[in-house]
Protein backbone atom coordinates (compact mmCIF):
# COMPACT_ATOMS: atom_id res chain seq x y z
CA UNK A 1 0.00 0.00 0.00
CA UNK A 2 2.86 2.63 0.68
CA UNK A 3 4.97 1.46 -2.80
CA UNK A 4 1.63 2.72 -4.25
CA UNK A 5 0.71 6.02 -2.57
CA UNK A 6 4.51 6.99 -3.27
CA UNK A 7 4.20 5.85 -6.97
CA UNK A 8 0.65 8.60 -6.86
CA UNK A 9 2.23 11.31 -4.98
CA UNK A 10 5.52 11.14 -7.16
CA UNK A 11 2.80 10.83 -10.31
CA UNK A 12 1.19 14.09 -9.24
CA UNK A 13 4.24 15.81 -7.91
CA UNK A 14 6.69 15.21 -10.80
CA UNK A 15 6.15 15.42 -14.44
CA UNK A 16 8.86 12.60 -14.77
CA UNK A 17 10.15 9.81 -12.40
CA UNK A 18 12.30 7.30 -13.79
CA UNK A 19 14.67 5.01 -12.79
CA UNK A 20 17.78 3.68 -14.85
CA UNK A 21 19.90 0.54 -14.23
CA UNK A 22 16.66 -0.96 -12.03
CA UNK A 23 18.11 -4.58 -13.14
CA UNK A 24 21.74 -4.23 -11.09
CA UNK A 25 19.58 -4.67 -7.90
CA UNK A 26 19.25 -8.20 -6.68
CA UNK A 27 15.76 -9.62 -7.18
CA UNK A 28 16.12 -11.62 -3.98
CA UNK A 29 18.37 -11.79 -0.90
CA UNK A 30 19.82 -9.40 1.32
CA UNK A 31 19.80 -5.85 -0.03
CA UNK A 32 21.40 -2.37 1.45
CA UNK A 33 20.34 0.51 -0.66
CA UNK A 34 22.61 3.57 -0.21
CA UNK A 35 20.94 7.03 -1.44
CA UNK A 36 22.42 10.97 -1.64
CA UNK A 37 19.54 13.10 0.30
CA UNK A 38 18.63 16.41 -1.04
CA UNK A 39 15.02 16.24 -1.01
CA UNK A 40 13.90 15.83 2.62
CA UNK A 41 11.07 13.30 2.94
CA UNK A 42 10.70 13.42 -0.95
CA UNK A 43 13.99 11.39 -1.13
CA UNK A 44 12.22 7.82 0.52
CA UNK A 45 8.67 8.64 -1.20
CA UNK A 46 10.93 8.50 -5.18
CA UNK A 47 12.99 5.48 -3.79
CA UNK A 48 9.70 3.89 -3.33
CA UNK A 49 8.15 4.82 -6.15
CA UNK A 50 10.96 3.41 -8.30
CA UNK A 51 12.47 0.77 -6.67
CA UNK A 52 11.73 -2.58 -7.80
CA UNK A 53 12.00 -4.45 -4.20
CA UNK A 54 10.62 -2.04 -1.57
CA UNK A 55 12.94 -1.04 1.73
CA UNK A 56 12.57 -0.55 4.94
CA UNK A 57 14.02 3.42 5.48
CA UNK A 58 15.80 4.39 8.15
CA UNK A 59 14.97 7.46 9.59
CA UNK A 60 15.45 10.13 12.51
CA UNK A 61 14.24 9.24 15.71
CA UNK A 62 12.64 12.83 16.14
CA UNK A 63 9.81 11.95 13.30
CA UNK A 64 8.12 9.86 16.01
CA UNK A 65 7.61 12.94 18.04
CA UNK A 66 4.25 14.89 18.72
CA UNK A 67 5.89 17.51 16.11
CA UNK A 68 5.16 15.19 13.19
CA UNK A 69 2.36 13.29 14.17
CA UNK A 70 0.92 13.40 10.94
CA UNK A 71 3.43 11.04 9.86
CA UNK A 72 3.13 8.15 11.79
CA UNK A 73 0.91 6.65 9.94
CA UNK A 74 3.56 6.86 6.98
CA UNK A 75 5.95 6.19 9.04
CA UNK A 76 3.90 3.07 10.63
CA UNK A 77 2.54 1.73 7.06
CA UNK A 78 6.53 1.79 5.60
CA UNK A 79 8.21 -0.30 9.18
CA UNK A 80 10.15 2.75 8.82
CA UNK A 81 13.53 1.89 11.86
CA UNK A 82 14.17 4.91 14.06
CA UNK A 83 17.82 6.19 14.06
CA UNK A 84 18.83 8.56 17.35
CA UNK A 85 21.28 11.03 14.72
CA UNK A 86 24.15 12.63 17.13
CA UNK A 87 23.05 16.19 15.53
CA UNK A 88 19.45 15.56 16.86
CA UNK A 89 21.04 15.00 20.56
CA UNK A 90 22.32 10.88 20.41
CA UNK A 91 20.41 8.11 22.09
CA UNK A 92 21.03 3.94 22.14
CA UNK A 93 20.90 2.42 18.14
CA UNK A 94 20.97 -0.73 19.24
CA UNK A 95 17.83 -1.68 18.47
CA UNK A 96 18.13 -0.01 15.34
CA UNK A 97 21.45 -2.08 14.04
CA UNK A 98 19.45 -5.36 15.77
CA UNK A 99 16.42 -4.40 13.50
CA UNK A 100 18.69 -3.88 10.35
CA UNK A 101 20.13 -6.69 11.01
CA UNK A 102 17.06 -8.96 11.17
CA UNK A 103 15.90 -7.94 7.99
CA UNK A 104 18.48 -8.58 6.01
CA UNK A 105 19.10 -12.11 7.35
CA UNK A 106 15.06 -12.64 6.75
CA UNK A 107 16.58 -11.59 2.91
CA UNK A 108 14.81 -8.09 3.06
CA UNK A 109 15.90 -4.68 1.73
CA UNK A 110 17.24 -1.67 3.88
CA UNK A 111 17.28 1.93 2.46
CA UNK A 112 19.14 4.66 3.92
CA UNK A 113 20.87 7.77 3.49
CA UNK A 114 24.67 7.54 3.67
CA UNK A 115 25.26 11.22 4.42
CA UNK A 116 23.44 10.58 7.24
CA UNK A 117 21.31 14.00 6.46
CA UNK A 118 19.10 16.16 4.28
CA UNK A 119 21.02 19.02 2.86
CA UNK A 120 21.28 22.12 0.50
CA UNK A 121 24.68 21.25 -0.91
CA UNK A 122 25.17 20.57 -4.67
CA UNK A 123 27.59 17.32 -4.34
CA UNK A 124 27.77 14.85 -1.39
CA UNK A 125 28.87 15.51 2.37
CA UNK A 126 31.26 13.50 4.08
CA UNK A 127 29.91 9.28 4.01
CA UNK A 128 28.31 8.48 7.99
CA UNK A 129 29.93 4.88 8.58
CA UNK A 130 26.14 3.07 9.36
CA UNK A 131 26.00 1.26 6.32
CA UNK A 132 29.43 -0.17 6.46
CA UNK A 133 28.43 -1.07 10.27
CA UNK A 134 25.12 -2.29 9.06
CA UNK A 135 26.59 -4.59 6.11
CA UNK A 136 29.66 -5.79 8.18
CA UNK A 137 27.64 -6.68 11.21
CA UNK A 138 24.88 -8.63 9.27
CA UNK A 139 26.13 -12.59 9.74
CA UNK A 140 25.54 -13.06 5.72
CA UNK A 141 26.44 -11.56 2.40
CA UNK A 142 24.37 -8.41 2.08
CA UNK A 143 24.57 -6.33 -1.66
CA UNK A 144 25.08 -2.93 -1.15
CA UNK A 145 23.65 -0.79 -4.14
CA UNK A 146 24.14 2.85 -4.66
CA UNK A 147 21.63 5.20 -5.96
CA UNK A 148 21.62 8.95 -7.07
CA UNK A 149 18.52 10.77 -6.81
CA UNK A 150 18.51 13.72 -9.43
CA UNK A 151 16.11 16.67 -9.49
CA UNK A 152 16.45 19.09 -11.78
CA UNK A 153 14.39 21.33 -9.54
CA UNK A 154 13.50 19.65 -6.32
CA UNK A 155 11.10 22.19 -4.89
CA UNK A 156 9.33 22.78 -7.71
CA UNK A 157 6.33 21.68 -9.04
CA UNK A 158 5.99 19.54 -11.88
CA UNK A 159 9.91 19.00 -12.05
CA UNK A 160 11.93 15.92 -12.76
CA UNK A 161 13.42 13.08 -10.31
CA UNK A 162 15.91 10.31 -11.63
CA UNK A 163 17.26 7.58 -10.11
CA UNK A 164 20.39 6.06 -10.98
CA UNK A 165 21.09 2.63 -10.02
CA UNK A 166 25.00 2.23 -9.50
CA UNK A 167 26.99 -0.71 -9.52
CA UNK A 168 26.70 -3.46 -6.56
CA UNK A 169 29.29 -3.44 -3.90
CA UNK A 170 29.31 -7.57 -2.29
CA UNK A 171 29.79 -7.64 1.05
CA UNK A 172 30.11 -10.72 3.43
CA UNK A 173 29.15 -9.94 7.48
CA UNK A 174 29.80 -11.57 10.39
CA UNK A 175 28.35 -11.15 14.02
CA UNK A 176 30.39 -8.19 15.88
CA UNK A 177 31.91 -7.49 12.09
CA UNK A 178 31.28 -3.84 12.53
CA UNK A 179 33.91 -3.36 15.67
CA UNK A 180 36.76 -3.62 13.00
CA UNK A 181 37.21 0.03 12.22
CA UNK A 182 39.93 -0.29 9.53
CA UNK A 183 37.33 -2.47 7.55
CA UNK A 184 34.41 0.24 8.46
CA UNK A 185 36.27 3.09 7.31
CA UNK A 186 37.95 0.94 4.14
CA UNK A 187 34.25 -0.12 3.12
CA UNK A 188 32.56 3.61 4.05
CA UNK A 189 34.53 5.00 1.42
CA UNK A 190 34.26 2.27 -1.53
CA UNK A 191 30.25 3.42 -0.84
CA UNK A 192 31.18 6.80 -1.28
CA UNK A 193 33.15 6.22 -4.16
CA UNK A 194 30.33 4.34 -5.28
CA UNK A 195 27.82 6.65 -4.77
CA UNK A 196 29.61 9.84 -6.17
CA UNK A 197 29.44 8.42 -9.88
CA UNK A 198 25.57 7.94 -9.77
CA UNK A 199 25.10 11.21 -7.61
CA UNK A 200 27.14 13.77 -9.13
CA UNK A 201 26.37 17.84 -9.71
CA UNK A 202 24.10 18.30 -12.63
CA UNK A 203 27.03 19.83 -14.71
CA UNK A 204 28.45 16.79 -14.41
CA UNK A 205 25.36 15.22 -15.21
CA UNK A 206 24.39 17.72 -18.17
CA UNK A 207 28.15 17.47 -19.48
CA UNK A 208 27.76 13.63 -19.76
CA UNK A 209 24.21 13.76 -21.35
CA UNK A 210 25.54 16.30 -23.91
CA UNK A 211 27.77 14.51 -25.24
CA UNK A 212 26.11 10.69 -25.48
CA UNK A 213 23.13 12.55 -27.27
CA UNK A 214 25.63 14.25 -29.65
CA UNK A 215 27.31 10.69 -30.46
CA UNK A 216 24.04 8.91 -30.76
CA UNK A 217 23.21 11.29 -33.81
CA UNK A 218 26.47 11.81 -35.20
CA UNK A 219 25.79 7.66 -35.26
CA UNK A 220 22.44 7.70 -37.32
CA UNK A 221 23.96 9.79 -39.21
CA UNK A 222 27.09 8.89 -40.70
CA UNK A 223 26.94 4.81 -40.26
CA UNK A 224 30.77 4.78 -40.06
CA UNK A 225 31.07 6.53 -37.11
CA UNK A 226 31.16 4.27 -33.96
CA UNK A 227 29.27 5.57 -30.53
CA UNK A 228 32.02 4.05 -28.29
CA UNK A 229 35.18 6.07 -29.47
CA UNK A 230 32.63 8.98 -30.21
CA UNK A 231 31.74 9.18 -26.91
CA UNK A 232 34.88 9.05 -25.32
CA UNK A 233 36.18 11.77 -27.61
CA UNK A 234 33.34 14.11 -27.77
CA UNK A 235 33.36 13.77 -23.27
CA UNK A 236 37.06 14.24 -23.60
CA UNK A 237 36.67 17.34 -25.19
CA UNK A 238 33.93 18.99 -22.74
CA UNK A 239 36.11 17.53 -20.07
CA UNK A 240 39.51 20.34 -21.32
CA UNK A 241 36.18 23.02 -22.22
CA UNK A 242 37.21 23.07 -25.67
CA UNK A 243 35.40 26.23 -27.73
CA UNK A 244 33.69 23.75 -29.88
CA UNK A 245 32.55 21.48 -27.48
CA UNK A 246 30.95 24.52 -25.76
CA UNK A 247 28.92 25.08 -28.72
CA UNK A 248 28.05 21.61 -29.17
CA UNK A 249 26.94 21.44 -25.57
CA UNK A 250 24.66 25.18 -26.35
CA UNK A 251 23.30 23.18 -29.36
CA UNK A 252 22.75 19.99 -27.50
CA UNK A 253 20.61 22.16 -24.60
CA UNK A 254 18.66 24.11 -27.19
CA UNK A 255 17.53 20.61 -29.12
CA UNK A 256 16.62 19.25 -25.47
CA UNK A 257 14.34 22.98 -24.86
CA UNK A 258 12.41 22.11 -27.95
CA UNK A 259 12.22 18.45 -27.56
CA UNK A 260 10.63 19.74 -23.67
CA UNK A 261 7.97 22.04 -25.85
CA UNK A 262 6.77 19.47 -28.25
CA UNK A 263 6.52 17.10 -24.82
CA UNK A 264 9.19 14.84 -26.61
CA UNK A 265 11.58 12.75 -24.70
CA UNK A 266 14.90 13.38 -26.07
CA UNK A 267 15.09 10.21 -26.87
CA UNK A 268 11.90 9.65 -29.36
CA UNK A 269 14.01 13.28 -31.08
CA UNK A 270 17.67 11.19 -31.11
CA UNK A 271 16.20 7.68 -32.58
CA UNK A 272 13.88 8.74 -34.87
CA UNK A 273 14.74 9.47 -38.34
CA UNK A 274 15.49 12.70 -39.58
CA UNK A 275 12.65 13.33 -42.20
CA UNK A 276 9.95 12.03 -39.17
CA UNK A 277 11.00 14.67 -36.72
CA UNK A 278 8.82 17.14 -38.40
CA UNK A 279 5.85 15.05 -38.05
CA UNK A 280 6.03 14.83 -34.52
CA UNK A 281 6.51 18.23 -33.97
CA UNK A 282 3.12 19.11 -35.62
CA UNK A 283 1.31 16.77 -34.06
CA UNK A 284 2.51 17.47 -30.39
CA UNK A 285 1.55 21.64 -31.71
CA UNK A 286 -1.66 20.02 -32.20
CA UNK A 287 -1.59 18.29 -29.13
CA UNK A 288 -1.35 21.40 -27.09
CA UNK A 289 -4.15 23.42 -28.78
CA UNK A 290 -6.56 20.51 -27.68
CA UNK A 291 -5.58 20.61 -24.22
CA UNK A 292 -5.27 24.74 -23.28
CA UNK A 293 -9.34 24.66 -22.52
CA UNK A 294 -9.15 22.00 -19.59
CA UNK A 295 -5.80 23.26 -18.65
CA UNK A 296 -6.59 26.68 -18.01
CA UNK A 297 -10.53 25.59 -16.10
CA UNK A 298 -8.78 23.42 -13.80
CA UNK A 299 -5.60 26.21 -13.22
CA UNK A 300 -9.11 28.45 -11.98
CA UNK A 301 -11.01 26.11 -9.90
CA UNK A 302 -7.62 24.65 -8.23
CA UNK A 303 -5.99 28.15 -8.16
CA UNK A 304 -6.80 28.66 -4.49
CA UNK A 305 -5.05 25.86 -2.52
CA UNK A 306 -2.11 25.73 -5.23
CA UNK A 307 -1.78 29.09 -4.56
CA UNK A 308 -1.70 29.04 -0.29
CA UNK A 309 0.73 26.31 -1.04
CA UNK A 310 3.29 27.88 -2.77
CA UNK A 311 3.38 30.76 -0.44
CA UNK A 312 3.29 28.13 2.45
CA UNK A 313 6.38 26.42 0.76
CA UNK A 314 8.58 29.53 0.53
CA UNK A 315 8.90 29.52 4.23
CA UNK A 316 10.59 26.06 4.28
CA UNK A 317 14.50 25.21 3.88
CA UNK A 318 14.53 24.82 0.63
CA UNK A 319 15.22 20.72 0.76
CA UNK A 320 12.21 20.45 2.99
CA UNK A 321 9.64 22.59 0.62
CA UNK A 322 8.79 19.83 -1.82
CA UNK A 323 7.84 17.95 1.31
CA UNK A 324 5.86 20.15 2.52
CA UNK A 325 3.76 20.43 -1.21
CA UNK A 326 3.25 17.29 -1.04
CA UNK A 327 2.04 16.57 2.52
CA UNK A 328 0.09 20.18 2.68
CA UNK A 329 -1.43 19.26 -0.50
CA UNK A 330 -2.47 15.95 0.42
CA UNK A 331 -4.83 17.72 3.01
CA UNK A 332 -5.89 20.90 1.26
CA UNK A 333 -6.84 20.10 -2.22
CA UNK A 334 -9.06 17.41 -1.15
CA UNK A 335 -10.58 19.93 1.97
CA UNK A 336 -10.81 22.94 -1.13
CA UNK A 337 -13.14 20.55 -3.66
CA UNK A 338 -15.48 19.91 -0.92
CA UNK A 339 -15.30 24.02 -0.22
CA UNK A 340 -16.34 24.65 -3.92
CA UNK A 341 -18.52 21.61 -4.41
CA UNK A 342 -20.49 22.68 -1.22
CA UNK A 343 -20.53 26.80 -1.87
CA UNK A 344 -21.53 25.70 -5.66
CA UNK A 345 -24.81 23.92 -4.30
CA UNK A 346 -25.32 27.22 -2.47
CA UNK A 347 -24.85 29.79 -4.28
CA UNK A 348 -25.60 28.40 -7.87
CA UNK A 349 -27.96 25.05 -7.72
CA UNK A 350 -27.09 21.60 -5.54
CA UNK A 351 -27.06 19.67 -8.47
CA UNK A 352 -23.75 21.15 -9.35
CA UNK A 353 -22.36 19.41 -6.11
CA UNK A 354 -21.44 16.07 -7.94
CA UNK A 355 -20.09 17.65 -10.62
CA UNK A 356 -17.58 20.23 -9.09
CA UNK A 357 -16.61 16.94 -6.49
CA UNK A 358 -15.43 14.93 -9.71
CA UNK A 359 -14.86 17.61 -12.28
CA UNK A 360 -12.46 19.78 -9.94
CA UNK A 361 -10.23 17.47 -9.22
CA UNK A 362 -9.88 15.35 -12.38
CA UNK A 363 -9.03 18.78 -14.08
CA UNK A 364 -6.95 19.90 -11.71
CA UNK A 365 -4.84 16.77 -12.64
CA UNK A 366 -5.35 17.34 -15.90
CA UNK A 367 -3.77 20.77 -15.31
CA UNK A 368 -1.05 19.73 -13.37
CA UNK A 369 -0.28 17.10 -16.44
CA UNK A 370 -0.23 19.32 -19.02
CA UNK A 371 0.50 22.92 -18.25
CA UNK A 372 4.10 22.90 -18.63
CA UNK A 373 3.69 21.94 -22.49
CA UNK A 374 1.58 25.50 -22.71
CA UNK A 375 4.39 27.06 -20.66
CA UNK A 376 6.93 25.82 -22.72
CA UNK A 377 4.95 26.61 -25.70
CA UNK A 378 4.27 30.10 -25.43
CA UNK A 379 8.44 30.90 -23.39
CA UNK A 380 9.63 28.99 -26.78
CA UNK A 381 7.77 31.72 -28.98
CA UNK A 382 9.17 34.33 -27.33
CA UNK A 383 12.31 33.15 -27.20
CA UNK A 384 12.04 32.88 -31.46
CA UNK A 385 10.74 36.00 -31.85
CA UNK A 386 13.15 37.38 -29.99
CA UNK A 387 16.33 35.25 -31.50
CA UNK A 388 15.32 33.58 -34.30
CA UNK A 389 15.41 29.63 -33.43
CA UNK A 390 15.42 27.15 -35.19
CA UNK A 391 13.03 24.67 -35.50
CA UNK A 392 13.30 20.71 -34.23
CA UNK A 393 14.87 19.14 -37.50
CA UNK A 394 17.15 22.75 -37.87
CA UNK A 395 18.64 21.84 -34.23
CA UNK A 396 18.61 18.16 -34.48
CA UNK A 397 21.06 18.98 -37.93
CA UNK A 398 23.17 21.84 -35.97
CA UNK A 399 24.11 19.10 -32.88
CA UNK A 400 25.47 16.59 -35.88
CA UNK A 401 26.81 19.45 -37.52
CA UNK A 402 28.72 20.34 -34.57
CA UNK A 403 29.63 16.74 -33.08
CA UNK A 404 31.65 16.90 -36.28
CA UNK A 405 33.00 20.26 -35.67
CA UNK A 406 34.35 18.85 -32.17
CA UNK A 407 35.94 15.50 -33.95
CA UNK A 408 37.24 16.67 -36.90
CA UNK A 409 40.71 17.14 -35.38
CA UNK A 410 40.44 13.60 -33.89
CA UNK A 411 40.10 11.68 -36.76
């Protein structure tokens, strides 16, 4: 039941959640999953969502106190394991390594946060040592998998999480294992290590998307180039900031702003052929037109609560304000469409109830689903008045066109 309430809320809170590398977890057997946190209680609710096995989180002790008592049920439906954190004053984790412990020899699946904390930072702090402790003191061989969770805007609305399933680290545990410290501090940083290639900065990120999409088309389309020494060229030469890869990266960004307006994955743009492009772009313009009616009524009828929200949210740290959207909206939305549905069969005629109960909040989805292809629409024309862009096919031509720019004096 709580894998799918966090697949919903990460539905309706993100316009895309995907995970990559899913298979590299262990369908069975004794799993330690080992995630960055930048997103608060957002962090667990993606893992969830995305995960193929489901863990058991740990988290800090003080979300069992009166403070949060809206979570315990959360906290009660996911066996969440309390963890006394030294910066929330200490306490005895000994029942929290004996409950870690018991789950993975019952072959279960552990999630936690190896920074230990939810933080602002762009890159990684400093690994805790509990998952070493955890894996070393489990009397079995445990997998410990790293995962990166990406946003490319966590607070905000209708952004993108991706999760990126690193390579397994094979542990064996014994009983006591965790009281050798060499081995606890040797293994805490092979998870960092781990960790920091799946959970880099997004320039990192952006730099190595640049330039796979730029080989992948320079591939379709000259068949005797090959995408392995492509790739490794055309990342060699955004790794020493060369001019031209510069302005391949600037041409890679603007194909991936007008693959976001049509509502294309960059993707369905890089593997399609060339003379098809077109096509898709005219049917996604036609796409939009049919959807700005029940965008824009359900924008108006949900206007109120999304609005309190967002002004609500702006007095959070910032990793805690997608949280907050999500568990604030949980209660308002629902409490605002019986508001309406009621003052409707008031003030206009009760049979108008049923309606505004169903209608308001399937088009407030419907809003939330499709408003950022208007907004991206209508930014994009403005942006070509102002500059004269180019059109999909134009840009998709100008990344090849400058993949070969960049590789010219390779070859």
């Amino acid at each position: 039941m709580i894998t799918l309430l966090c697949r919903v809320l990460s539905h309706l809170f993100f316009s895309t959640t995907k995970v990559f590398h899913a298979e590299r977890i262990p369908r069975s057997g004794p799993v330690l999953i080992v995630a960055n946190h930048h997103s608060s209680l957002v962090d667990p609710v993606v893992l969830l969502a995305t995960m193929p096995r489901s863990p058991r989180f740990l988290a800090k002790a003080v979300l069992w106190s009166s403070k949060y008592l809206p979570l315990r049920p959360f906290l009660a439906s996911a066996r969440a394991i309390p963890v006394h954190r030294q910066s929330d004053g200490g306490g005895d984790n000994s029942s929290m390594f004996s409950a870690c412990h018991d789950a993975l020899l019952d072959g279960g699946v552990i999630g936690l946060f190896g920074e230990g904390a939810s933080h602002d930072l762009p890159g990684l702090l400093e690994m805790k040592t509990g998952a070493a402790r955890i894996a070393l003191g489990t009397n079995t061989e445990v997998t410990i998998v790293p995962v990166g969770l990406v946003y490319d805007d966590r607070a905000r609305f209708r952004s993108r999480a991706l999760a990126y399933v690193g390579e397994p680290i094979v542990v064996r545990g014994s009983t006591n294992g965790d009281a050798d410290r060499d081995a606890t501090r040797a293994l805490t940083t092979q998870i960092g290590e781990a960790l920091s290639i799946v959970a880099p900065t997004w320039d990192d990120w952006e730099a190595h998307d640049d330039a796979s999409i730029a080989a992948r088309l320079l591939v379709a389309d000259d068949a005797s180039v090959e995408l392995g020494p492509a790739l490794v060229a055309l990342n060699q030469a955004v790794d020493r900031q060369d001019e031209a890869a510069e302005e391949l990266q600037a041409a890679v960004r603007s194909l991936e702003d007008e693959a976001a307006r049509h509502e294309l994955d960059i993707d369905v743009v890089v593997d399609q052929p060339r003379e098809k492009v077109g096509a898709l772009a005219a049917l996604s313009f036609a796409k939009t037109a049919m959807w700005a009616l029940p965008v824009w009524v359900g924008r108006l009828l949900n206007w109120p609560p999304f609005t309190l929200i967002g002004q609500l949210a702006k007095r959070q740290d910032l990793n805690f304000q997608a949280s907050f959207k999500i568990l604030a909206g949980v209660f308002l939305y629902p409490a605002w469409w019986v508001v309406l549905a009621i003052a409707g069969g008031v003030f206009v005629h009760p049979a108008i109830v049923v309606p505004l109960l169903i209608g308001t909040p399937v088009l407030g989805y419907l809003s939330a689903r499709q408003s950022a292809r208007l907004r991206r629409f209508a930014n994009r024309k403005l942006v070509a008045e102002s500059t004269g862009a180019d059109d999909l096919s134009t840009l998709r031509q100008a990344v090849v066109d400058r993949a070969k720019a960049v590789l010219s004096p390779v070859r």
